[in-house]
Protein backbone atom coordinates (compact mmCIF):
# COMPACT_ATOMS: atom_id res chain seq x y z
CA UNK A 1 24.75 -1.88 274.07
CA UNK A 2 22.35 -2.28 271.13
CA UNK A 3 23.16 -4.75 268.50
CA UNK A 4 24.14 -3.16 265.69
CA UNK A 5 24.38 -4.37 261.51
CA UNK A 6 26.86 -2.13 259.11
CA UNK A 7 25.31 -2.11 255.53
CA UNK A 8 27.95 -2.79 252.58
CA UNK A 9 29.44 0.27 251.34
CA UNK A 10 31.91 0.66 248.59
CA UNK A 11 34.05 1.36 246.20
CA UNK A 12 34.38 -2.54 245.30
CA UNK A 13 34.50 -2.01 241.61
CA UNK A 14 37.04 -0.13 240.02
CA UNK A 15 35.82 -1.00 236.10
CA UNK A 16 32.83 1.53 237.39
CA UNK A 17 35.20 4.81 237.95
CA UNK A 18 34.42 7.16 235.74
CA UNK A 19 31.60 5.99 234.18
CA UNK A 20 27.83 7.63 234.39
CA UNK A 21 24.51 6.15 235.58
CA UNK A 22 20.96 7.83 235.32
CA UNK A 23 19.16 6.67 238.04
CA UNK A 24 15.39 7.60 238.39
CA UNK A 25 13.75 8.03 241.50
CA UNK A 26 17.19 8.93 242.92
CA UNK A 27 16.72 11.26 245.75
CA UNK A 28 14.78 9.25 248.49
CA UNK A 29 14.43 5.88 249.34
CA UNK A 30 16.28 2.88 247.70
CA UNK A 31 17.10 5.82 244.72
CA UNK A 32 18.94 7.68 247.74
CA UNK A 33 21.21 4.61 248.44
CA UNK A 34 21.58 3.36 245.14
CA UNK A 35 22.87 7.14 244.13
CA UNK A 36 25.16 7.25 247.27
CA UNK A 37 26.41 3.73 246.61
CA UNK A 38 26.95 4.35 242.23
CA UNK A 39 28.87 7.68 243.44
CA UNK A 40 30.75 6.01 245.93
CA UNK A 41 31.99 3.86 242.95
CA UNK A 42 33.29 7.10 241.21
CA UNK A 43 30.17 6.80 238.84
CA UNK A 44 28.79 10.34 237.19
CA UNK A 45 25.46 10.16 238.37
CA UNK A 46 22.48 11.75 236.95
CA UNK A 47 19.50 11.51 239.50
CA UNK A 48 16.13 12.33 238.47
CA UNK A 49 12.73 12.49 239.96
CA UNK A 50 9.77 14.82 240.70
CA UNK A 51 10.99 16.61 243.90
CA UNK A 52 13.56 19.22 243.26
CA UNK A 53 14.32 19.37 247.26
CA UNK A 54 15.00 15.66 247.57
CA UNK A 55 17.58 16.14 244.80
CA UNK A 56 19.31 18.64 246.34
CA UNK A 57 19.29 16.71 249.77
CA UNK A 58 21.10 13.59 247.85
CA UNK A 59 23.22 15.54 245.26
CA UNK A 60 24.64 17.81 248.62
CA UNK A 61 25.17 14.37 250.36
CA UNK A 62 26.98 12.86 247.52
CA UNK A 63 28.99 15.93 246.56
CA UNK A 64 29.97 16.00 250.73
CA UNK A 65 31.50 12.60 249.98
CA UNK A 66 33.52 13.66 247.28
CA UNK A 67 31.37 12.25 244.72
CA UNK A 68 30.17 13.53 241.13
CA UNK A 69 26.49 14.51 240.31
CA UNK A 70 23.67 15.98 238.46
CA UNK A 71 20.53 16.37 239.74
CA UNK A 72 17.24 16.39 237.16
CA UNK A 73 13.72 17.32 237.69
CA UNK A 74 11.80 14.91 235.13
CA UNK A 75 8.52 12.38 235.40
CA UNK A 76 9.56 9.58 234.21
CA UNK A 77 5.84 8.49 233.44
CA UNK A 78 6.08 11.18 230.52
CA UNK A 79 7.56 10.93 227.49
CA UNK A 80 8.71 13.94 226.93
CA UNK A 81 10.23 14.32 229.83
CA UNK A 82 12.64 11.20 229.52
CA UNK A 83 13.29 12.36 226.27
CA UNK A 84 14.75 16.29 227.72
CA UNK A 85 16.84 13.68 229.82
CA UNK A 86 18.02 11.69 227.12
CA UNK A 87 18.83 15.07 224.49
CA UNK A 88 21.23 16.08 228.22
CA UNK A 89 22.78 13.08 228.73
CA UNK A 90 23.88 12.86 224.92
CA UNK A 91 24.77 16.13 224.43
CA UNK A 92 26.67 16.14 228.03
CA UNK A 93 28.35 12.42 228.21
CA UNK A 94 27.44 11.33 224.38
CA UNK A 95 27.07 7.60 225.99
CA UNK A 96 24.96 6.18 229.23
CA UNK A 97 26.72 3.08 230.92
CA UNK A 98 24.14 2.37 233.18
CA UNK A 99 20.09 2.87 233.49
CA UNK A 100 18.77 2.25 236.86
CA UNK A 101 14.71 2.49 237.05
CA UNK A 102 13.75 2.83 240.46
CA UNK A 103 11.14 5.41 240.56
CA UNK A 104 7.70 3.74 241.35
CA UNK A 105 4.33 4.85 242.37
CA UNK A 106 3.63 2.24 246.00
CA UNK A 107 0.96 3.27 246.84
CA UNK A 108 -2.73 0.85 248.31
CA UNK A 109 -4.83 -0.25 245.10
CA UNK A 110 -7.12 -2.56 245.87
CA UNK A 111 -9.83 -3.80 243.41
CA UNK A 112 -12.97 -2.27 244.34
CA UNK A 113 -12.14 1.13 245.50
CA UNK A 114 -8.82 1.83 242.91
CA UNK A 115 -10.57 4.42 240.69
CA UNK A 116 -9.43 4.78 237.10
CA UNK A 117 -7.13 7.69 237.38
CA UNK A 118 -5.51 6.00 239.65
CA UNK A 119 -4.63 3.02 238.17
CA UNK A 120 -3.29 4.90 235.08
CA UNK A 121 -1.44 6.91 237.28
CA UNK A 122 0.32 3.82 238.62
CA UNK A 123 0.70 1.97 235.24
CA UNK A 124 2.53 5.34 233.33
CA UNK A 125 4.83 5.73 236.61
CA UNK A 126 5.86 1.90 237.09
CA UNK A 127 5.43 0.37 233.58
CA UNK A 128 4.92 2.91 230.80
CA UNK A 129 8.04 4.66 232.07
CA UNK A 130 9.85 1.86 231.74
CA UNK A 131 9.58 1.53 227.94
CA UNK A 132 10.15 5.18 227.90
CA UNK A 133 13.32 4.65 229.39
CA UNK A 134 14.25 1.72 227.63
CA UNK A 135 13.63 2.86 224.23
CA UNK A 136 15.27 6.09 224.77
CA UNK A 137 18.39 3.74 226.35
CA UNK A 138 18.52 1.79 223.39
CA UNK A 139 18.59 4.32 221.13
CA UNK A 140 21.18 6.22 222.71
CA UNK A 141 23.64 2.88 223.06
CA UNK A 142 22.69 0.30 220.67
CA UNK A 143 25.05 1.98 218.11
CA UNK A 144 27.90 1.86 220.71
CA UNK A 145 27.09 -1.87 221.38
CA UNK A 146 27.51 -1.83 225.07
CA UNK A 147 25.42 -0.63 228.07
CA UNK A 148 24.02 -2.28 231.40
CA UNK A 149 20.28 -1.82 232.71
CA UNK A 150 18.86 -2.38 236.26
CA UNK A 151 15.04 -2.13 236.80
CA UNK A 152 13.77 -2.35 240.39
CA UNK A 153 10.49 -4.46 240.77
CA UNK A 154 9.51 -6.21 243.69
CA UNK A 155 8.66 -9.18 245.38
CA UNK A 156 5.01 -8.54 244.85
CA UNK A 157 5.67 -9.17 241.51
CA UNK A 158 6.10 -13.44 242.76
CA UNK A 159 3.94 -13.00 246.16
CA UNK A 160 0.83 -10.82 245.86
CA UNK A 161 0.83 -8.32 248.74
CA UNK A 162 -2.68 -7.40 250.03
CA UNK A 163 -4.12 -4.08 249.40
CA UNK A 164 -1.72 -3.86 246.74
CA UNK A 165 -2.93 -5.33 243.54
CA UNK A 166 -2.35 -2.61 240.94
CA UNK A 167 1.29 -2.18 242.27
CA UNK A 168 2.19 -5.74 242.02
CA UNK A 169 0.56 -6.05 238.72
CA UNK A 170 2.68 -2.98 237.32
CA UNK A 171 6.06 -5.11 238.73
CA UNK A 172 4.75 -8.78 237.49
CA UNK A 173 4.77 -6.40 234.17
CA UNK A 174 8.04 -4.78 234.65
CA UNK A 175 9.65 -8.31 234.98
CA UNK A 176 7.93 -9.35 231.91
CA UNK A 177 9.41 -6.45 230.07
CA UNK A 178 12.81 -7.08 232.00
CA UNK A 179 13.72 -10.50 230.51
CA UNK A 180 12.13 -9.43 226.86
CA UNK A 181 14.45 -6.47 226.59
CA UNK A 182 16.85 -8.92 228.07
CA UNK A 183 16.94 -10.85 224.74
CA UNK A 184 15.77 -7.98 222.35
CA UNK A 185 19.35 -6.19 223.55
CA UNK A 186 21.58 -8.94 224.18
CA UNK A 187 22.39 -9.13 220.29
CA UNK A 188 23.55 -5.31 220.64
CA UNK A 189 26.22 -5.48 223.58
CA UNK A 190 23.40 -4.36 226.41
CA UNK A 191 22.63 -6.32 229.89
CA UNK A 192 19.23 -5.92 231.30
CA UNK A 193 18.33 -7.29 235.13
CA UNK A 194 16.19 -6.87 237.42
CA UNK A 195 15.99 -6.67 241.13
CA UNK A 196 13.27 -7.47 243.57
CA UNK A 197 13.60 -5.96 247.20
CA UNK A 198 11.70 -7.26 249.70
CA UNK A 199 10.98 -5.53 253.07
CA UNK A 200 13.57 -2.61 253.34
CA UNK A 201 13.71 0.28 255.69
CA UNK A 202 14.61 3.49 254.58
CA UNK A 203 11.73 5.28 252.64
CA UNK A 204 11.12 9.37 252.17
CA UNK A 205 10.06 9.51 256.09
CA UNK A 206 9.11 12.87 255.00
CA UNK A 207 6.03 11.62 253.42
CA UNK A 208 4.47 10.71 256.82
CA UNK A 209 6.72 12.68 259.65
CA UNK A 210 3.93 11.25 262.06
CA UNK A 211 3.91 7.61 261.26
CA UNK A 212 5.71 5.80 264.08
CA UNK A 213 7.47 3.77 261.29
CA UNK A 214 9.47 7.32 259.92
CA UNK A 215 12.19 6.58 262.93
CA UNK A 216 12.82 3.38 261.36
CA UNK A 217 13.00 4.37 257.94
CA UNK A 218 15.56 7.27 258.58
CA UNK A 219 17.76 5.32 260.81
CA UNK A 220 17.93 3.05 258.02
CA UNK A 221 20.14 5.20 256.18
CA UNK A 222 22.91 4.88 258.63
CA UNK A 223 26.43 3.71 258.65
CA UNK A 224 25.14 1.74 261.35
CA UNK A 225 21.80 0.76 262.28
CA UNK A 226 20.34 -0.82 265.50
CA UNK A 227 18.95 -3.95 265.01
CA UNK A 228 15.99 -2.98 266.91
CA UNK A 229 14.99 -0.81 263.92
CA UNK A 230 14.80 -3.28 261.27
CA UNK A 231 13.43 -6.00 263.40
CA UNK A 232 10.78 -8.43 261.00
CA UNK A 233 10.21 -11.99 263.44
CA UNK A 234 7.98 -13.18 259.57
CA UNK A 235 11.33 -12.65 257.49
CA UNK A 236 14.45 -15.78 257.46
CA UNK A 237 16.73 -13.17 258.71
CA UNK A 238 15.09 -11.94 261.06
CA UNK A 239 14.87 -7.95 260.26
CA UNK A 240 13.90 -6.09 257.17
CA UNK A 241 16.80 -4.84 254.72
CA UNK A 242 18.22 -1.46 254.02
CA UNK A 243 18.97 1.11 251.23
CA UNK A 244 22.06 -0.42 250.96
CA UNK A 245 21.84 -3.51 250.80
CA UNK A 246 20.13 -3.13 247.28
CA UNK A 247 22.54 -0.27 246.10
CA UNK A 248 25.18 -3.13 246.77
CA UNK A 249 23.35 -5.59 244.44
CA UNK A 250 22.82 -2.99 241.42
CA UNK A 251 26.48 -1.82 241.80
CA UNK A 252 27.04 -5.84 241.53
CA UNK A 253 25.10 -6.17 238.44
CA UNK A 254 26.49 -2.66 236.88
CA UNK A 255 30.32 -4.14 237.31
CA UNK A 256 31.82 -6.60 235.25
CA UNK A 257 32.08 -9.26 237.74
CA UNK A 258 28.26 -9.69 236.55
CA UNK A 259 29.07 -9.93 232.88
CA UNK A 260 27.48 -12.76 232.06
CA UNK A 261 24.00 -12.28 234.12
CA UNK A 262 21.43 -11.41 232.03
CA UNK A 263 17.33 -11.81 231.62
CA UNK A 264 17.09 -12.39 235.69
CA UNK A 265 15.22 -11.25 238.31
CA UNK A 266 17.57 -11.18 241.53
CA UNK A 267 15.46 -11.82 245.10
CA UNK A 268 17.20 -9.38 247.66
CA UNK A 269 14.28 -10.15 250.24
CA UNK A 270 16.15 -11.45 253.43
CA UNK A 271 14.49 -15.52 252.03
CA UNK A 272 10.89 -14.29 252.86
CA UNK A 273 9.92 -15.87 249.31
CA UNK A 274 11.82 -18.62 250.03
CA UNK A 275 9.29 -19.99 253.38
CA UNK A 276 6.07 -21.28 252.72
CA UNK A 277 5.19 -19.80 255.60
CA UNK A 278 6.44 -17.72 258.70
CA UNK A 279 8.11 -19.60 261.37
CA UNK A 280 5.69 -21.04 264.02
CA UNK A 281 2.70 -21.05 261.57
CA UNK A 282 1.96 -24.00 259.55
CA UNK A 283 0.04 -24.60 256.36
């Protein structure tokens, strides 16, 4: 029989029932889990991103479950978008308990051949959206004095990857902008943390059906996944993560029981930072 792992699942936090979360990037990938995981916690949530059908794929999943949802096309790299999803959530809710920005552009950007529409393209998806988002956020709850952010970066933002060096600068900057909004909000009632995957399974397979990685990435998604799938020999633990195992970590830092966490930059990465190198090599 194949060794199995069963990723945390929920409801652990009652104070969250009830409550709404936006969460961008929400219908594939770590948005997928993190949607499934803030609904299983009898959250309202608002999902956004650029591809209507992956919406309705997660909004049909979470709705199956019982859960409570609202799907939203919107670029989050444009203004005036996140503002149309702002003016819906106040006129709908009239209050936002929790921001999640996952939706990120990871894509190869190396130094010589990144051309300049490129890297702007990167930049307004994974940075300029994020002071989009926060400024609309803080607007919206700073007169209520409470509210709870969660911005997904990366561990590329601590350990350059190769190949990848527009990416990781865009997350070294959204961890920047974490901990100053951090202490910019704090005065108003409003958390702000980040969190930095490292290797997970479980991205829109869709996006390359061929690949023979897209088996992996779908069976990551499981109520129970073979270990065989996740298998990593370079990481601690000895496999990559999943969905999730992140969506457990932001419904962590949207509950109470994180109350006083703020400013920080949690690792979810299996302790691949944590080695100076891989097992067996030496530096």
């Amino acid at each position: 029989m194949t060794e199995t792992i069963t990723p945390p699942h929920g409801p652990c936090y009652a104070d969250l029932r009830g409550k709404a979360a936006l969460v961008t990037g929400g219908g594939a990938g770590l948005g997928r889990g993190i949607s499934l995981r803030l609904a299983e916690e009898g959250m309202h949530v608002y999902l956004c991103g650029r591809t209507e059908s992956k919406l309705t794929e997660t909004t049909e999943a979470i709705h199956a479950a019982g859960g409570a949802t609202t799907p939203l096309v919107a670029d989050v790299g444009c203004k005036a978008d996140v503002d149309a999803l702002f003016q819906r959530i106040a006129e709908e809710r009239g209050a936002l308990d929790l921001l999640v920005h996952n939706a990120a552009l990871n894509t190869a950007s190396p130094l010589a051949s990144t051309t300049l529409e490129r890297y702007r393209e990167i930049m307004a998806t994974n940075i300029d959206s994020a002071f989009y988002l926060a400024q609309a956020y803080a607007a919206l709850m700073i007169p209520r004095r409470t509210g709870n952010i969660v911005f997904i970066s990366t561990i590329g933002a601590q350990r350059a990857h190769y190949k990848m060096l527009i990416y990781d600068t865009s997350k070294g900057a959204l961890d920047a902008f974490t901990r100053g909004t951090a202490l910019e909000l704090s005065v108003h009632g409003i958390r702000v943390n980040g969190l930095a995957p490292g290797a997970i399974m479980g991205r829109d397979a869709s996006r390359f059906p061929d690949s023979p990685w897209a088996p992996k990435h779908a069976a990551a998604h499981a109520a129970e996944v073979p270990l065989e799938m996740l298998a990593q020999p370079y990481i601690p633990l000895g496999r990559c993560g999943t969905p999730a195992e992140i969506a457990a970590v932001v419904a962590f830092l949207a509950s109470a029981q994180s109350s006083y966490i703020t400013g920080q930059i949690l690792t979810v990465d299996g302790g691949a930072t944590a080695q100076l190198s891989p097992r067996g090599t030496w530096i």
